[in-house]
PDB file of N, CA and C in Angstrom:
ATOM      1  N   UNK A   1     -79.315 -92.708 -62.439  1.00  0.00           N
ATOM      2  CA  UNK A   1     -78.191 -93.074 -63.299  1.00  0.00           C
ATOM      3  C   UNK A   1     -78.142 -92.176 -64.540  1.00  0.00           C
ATOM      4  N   UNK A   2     -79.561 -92.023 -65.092  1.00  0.00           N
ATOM      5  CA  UNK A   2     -79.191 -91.036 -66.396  1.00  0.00           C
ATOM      6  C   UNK A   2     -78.689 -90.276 -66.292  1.00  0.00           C
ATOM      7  N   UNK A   3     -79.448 -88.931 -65.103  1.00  0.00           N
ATOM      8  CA  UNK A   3     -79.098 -87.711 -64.472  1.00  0.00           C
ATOM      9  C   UNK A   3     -77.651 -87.904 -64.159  1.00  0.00           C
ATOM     10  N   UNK A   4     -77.310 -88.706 -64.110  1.00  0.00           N
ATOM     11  CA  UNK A   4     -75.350 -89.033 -63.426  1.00  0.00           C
ATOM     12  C   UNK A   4     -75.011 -88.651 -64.968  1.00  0.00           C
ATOM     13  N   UNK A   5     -75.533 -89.189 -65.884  1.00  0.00           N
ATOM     14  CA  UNK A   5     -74.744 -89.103 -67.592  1.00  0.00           C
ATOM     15  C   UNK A   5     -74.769 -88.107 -67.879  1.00  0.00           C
ATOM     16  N   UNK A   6     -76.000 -87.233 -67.883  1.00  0.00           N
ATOM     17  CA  UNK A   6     -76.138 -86.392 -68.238  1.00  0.00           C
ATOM     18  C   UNK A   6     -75.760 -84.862 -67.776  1.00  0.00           C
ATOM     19  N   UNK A   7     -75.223 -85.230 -66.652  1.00  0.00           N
ATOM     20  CA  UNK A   7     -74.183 -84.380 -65.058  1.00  0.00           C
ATOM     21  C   UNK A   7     -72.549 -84.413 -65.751  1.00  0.00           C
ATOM     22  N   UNK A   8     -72.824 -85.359 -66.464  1.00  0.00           N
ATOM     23  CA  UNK A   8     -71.374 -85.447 -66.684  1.00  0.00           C
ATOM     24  C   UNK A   8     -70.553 -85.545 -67.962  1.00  0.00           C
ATOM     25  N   UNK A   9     -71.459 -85.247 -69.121  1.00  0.00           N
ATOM     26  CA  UNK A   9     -71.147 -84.680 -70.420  1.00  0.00           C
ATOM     27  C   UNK A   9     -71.542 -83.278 -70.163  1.00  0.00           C
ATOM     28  N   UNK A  10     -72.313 -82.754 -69.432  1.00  0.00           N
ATOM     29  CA  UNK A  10     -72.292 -81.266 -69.220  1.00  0.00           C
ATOM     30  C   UNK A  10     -71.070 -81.070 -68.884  1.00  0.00           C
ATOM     31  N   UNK A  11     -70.059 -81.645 -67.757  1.00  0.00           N
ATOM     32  CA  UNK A  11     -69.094 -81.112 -67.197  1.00  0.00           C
ATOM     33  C   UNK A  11     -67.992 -81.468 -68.221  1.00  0.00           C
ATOM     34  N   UNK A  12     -67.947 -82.139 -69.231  1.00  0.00           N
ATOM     35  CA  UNK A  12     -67.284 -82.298 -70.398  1.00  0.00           C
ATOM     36  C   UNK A  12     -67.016 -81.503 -71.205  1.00  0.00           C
ATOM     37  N   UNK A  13     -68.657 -80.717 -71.668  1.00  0.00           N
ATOM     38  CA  UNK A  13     -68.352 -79.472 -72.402  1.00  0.00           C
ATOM     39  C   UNK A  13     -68.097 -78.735 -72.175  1.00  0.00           C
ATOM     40  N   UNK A  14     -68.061 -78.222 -70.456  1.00  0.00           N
ATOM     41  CA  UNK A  14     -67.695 -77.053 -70.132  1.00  0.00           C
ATOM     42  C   UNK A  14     -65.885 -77.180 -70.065  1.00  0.00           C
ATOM     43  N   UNK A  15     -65.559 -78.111 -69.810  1.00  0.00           N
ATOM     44  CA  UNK A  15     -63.869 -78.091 -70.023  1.00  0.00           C
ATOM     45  C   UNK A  15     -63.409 -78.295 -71.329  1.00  0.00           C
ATOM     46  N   UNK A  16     -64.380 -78.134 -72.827  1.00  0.00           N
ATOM     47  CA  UNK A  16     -63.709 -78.101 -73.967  1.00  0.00           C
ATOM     48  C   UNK A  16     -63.576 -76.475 -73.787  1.00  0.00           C
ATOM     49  N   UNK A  17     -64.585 -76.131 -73.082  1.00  0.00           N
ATOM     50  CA  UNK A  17     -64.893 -74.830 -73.430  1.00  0.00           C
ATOM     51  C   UNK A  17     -63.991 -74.090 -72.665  1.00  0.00           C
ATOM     52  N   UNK A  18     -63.847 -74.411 -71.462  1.00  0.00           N
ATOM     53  CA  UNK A  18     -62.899 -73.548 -70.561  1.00  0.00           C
ATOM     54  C   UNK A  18     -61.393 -73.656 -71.087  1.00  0.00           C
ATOM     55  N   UNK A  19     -61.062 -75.252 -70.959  1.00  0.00           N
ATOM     56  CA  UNK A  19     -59.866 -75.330 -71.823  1.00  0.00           C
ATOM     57  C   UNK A  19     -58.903 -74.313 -73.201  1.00  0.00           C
ATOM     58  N   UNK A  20     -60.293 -74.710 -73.965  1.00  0.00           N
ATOM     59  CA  UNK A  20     -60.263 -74.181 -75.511  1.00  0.00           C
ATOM     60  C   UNK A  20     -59.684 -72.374 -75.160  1.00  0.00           C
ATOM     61  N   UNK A  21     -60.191 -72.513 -74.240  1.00  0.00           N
ATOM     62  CA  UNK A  21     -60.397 -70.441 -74.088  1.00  0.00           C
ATOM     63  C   UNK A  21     -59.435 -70.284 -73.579  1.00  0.00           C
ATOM     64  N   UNK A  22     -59.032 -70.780 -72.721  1.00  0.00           N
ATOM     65  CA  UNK A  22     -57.394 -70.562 -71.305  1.00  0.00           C
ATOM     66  C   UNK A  22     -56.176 -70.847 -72.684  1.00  0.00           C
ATOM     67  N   UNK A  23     -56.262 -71.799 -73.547  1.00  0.00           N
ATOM     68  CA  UNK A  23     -55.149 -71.503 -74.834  1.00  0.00           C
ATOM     69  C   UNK A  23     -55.088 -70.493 -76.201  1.00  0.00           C
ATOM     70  N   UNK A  24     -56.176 -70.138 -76.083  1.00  0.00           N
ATOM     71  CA  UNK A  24     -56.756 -68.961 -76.969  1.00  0.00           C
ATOM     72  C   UNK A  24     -56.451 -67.818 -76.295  1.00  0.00           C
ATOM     73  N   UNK A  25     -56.428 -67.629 -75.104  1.00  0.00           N
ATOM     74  CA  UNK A  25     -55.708 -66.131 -73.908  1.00  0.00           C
ATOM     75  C   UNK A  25     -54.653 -66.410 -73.754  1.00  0.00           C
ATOM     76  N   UNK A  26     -54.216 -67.494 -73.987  1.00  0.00           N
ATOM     77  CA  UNK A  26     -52.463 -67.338 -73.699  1.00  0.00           C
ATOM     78  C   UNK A  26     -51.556 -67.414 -74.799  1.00  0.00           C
ATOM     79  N   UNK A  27     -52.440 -67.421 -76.259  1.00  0.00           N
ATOM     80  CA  UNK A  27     -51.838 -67.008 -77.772  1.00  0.00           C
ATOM     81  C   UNK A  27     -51.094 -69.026 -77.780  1.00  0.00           C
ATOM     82  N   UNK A  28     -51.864 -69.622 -77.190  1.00  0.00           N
ATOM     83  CA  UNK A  28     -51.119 -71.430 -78.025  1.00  0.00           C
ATOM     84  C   UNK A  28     -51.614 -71.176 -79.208  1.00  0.00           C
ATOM     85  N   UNK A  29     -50.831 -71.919 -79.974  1.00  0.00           N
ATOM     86  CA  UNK A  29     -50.942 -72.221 -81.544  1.00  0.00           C
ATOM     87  C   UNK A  29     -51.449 -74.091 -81.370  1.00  0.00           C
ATOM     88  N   UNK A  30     -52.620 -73.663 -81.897  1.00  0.00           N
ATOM     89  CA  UNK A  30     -53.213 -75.149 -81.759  1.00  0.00           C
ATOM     90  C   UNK A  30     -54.240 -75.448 -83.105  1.00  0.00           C
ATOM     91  N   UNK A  31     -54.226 -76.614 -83.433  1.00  0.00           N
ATOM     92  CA  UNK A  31     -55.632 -77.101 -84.665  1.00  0.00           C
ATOM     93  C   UNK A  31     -56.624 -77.910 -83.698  1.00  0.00           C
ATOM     94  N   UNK A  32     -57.596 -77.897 -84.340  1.00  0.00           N
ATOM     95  CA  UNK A  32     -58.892 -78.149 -83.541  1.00  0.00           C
ATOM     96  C   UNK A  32     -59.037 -79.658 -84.691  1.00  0.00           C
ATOM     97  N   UNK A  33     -59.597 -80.644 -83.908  1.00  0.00           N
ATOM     98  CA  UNK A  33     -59.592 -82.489 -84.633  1.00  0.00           C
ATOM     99  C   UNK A  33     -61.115 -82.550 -83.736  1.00  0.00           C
ATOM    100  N   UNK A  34     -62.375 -83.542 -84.675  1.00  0.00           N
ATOM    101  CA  UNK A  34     -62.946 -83.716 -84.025  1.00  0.00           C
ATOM    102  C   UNK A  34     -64.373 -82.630 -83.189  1.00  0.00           C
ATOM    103  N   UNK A  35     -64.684 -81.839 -83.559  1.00  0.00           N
ATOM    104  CA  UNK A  35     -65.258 -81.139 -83.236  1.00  0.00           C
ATOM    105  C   UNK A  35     -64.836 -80.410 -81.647  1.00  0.00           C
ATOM    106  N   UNK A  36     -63.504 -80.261 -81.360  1.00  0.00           N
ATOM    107  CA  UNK A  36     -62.496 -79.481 -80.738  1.00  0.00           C
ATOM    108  C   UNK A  36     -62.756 -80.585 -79.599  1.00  0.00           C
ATOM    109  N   UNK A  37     -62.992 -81.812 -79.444  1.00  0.00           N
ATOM    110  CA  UNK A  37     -62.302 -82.768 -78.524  1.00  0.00           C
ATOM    111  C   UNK A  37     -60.624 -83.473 -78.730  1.00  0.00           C
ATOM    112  N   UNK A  38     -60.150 -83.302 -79.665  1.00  0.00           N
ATOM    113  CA  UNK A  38     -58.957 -83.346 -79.478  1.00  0.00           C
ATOM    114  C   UNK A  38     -58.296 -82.018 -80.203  1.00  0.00           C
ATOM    115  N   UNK A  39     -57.103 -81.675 -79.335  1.00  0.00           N
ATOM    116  CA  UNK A  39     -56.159 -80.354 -79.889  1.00  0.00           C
ATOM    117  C   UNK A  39     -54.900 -80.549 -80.148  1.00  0.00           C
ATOM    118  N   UNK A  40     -54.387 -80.277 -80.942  1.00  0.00           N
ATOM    119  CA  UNK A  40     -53.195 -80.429 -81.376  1.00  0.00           C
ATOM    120  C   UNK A  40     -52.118 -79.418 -81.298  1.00  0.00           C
ATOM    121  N   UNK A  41     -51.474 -78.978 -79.910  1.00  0.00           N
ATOM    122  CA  UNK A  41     -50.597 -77.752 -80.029  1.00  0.00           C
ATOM    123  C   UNK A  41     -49.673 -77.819 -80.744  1.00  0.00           C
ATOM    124  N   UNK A  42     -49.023 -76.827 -81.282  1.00  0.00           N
ATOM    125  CA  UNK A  42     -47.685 -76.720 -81.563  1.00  0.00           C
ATOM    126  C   UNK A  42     -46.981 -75.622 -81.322  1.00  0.00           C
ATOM    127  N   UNK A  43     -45.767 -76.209 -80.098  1.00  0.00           N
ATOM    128  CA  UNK A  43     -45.123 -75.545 -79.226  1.00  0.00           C
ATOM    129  C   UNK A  43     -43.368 -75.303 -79.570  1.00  0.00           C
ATOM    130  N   UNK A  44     -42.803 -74.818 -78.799  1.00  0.00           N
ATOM    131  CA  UNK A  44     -41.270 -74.911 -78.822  1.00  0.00           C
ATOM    132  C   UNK A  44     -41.141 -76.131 -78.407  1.00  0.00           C
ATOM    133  N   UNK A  45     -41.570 -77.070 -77.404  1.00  0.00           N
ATOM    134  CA  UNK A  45     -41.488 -78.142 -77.279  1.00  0.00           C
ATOM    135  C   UNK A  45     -41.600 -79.267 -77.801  1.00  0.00           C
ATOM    136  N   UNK A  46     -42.536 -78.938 -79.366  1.00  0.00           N
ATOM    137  CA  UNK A  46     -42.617 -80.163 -80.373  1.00  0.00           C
ATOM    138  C   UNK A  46     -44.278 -80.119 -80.311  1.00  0.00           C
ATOM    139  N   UNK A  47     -44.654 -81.355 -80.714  1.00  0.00           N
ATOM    140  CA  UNK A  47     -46.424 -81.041 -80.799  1.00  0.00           C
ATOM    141  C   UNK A  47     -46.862 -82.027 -79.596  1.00  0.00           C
ATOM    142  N   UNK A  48     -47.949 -81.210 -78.842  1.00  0.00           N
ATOM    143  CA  UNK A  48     -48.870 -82.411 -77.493  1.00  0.00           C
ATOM    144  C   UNK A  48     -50.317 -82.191 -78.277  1.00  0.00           C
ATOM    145  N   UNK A  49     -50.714 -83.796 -78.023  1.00  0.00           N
ATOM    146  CA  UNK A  49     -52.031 -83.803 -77.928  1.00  0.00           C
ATOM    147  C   UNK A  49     -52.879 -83.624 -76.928  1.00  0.00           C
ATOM    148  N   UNK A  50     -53.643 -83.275 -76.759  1.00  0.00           N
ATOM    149  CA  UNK A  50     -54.857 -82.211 -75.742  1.00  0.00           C
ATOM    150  C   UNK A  50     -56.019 -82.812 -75.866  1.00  0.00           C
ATOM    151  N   UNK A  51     -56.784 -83.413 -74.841  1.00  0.00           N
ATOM    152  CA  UNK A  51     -58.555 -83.975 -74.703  1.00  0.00           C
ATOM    153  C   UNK A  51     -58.765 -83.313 -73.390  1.00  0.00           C
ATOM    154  N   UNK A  52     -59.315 -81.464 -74.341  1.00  0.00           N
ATOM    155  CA  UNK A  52     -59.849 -80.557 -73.037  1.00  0.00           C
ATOM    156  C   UNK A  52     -60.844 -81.432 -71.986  1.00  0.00           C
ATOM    157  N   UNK A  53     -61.920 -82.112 -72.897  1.00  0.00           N
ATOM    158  CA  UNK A  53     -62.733 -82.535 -72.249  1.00  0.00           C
ATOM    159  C   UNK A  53     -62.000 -83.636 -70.954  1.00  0.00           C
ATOM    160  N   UNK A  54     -61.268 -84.126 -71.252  1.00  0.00           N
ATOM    161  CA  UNK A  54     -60.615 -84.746 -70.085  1.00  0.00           C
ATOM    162  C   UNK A  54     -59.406 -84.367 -69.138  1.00  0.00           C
ATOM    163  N   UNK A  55     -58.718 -83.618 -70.161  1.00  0.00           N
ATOM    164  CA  UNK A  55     -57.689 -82.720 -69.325  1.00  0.00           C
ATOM    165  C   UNK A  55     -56.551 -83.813 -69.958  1.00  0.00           C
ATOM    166  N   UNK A  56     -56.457 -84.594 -70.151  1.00  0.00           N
ATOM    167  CA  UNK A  56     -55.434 -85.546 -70.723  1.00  0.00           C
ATOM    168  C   UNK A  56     -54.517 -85.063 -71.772  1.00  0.00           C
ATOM    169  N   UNK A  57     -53.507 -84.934 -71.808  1.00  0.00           N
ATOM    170  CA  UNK A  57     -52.111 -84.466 -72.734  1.00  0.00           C
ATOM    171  C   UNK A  57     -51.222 -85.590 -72.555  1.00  0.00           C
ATOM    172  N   UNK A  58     -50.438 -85.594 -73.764  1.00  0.00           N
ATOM    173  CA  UNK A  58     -49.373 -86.184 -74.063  1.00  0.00           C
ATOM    174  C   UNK A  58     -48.597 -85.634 -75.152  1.00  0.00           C
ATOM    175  N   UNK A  59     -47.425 -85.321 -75.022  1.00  0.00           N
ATOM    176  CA  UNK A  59     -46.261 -84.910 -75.713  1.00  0.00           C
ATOM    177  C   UNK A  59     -45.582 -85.939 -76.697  1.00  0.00           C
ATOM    178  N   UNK A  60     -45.589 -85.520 -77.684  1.00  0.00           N
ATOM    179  CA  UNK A  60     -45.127 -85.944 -79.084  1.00  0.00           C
ATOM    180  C   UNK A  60     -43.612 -85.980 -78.687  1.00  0.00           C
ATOM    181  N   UNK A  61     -42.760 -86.817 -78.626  1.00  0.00           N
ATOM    182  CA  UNK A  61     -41.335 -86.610 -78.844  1.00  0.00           C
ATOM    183  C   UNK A  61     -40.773 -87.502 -80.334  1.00  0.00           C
ATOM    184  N   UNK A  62     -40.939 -86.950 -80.603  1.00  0.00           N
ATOM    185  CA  UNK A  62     -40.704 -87.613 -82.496  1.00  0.00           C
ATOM    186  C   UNK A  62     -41.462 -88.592 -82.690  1.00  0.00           C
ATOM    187  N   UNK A  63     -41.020 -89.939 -82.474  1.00  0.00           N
ATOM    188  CA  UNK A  63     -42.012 -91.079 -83.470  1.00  0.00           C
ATOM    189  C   UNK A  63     -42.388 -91.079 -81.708  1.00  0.00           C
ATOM    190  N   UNK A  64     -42.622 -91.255 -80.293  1.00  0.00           N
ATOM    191  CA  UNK A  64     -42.664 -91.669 -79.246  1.00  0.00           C
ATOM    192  C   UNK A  64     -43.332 -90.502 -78.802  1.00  0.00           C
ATOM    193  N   UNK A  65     -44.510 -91.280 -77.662  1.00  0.00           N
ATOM    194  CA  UNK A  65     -45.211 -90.311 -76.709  1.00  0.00           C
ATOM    195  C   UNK A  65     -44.407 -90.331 -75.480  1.00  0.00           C
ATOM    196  N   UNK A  66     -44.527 -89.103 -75.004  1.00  0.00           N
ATOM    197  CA  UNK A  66     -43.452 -88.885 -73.306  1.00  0.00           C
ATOM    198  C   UNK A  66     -44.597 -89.103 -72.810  1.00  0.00           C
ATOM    199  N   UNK A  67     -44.660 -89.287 -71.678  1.00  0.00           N
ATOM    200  CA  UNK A  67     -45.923 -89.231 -70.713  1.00  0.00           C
ATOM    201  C   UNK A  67     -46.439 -87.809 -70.429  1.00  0.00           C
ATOM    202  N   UNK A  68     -47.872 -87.805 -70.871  1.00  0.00           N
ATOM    203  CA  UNK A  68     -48.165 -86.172 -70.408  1.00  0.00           C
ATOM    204  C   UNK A  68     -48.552 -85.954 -68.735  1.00  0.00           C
ATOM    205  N   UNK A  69     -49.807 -85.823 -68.797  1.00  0.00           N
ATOM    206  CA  UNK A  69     -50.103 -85.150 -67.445  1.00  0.00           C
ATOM    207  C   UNK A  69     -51.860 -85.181 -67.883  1.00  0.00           C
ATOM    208  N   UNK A  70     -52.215 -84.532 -67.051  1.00  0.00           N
ATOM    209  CA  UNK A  70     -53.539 -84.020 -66.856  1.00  0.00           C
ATOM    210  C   UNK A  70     -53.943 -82.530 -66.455  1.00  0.00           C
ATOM    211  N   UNK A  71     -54.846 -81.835 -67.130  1.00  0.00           N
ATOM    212  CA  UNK A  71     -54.949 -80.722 -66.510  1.00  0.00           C
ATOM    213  C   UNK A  71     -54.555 -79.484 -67.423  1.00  0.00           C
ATOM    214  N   UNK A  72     -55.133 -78.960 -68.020  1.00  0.00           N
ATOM    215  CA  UNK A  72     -54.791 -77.496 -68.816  1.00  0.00           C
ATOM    216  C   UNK A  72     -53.541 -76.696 -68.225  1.00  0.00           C
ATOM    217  N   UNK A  73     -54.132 -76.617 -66.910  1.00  0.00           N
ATOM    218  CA  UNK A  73     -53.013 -75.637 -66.326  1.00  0.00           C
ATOM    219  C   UNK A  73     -52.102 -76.011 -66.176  1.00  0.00           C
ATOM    220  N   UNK A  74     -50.971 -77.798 -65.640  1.00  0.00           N
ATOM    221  CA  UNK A  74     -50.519 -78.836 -66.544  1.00  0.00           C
ATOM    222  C   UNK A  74     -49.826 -78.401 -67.198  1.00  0.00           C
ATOM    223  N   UNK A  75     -50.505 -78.530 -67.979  1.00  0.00           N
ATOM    224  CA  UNK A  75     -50.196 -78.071 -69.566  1.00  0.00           C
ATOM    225  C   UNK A  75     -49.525 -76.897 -69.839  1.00  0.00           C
ATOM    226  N   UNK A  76     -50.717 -76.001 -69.598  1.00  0.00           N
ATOM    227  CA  UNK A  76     -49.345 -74.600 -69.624  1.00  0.00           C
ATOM    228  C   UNK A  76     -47.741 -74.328 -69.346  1.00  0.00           C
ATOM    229  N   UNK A  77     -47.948 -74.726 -67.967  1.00  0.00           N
ATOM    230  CA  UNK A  77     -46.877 -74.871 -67.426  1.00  0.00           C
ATOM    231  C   UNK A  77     -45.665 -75.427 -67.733  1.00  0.00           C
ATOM    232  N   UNK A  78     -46.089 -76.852 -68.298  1.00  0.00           N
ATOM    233  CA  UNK A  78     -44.934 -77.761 -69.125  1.00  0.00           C
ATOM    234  C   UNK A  78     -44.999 -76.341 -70.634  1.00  0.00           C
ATOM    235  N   UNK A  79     -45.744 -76.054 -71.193  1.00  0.00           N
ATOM    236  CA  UNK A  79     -44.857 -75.293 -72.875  1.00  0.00           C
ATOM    237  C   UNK A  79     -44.328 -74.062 -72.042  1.00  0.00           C
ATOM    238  N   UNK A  80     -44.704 -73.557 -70.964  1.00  0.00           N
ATOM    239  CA  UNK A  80     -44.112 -72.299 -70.529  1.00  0.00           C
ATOM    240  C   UNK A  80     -42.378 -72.354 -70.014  1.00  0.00           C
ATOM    241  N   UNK A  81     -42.037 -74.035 -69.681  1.00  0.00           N
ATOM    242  CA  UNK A  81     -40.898 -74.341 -68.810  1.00  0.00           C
ATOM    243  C   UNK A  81     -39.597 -73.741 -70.015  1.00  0.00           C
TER     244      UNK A  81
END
């Protein structure tokens, strides 16, 4: 059971890390919250919140969240549309 915990905050950091880097190569404009577990883009689309470590986004539409998605690449895709 530990070895399961400990299997799986490894695979946590490696998607702040992979994450963090795939928006840093594609020039996003983002602030780092949290010791870069949550990100805060700001896009033509308005601002999404980002939990690399989970892949979880959601889009800011003024006072209301749209439903995001999951997934960096996801992600891209929706600020690239």
């Amino acid at each position: 059971m530990k070895d399961k915990r400990i299997e799986i905050r490894q695979r946590k950091r490696e998607n702040v890390q992979r994450s963090t880097q795939l928006l840093i190569d594609q020039d996003i404009d983002f602030t780092v919250h949290n010791l870069g577990i949550h990100l805060i883009i700001t896009c033509n689309k308005g601002i999404i919140d980002f939990w690399p470590s989970t892949g979880r986004w959601i889009h800011r539409n003024g006072k209301d969240y749209t439903p995001g998605g999951r997934g960096v690449l996801k992600l891209l895709s929706f600020i690239e549309e």
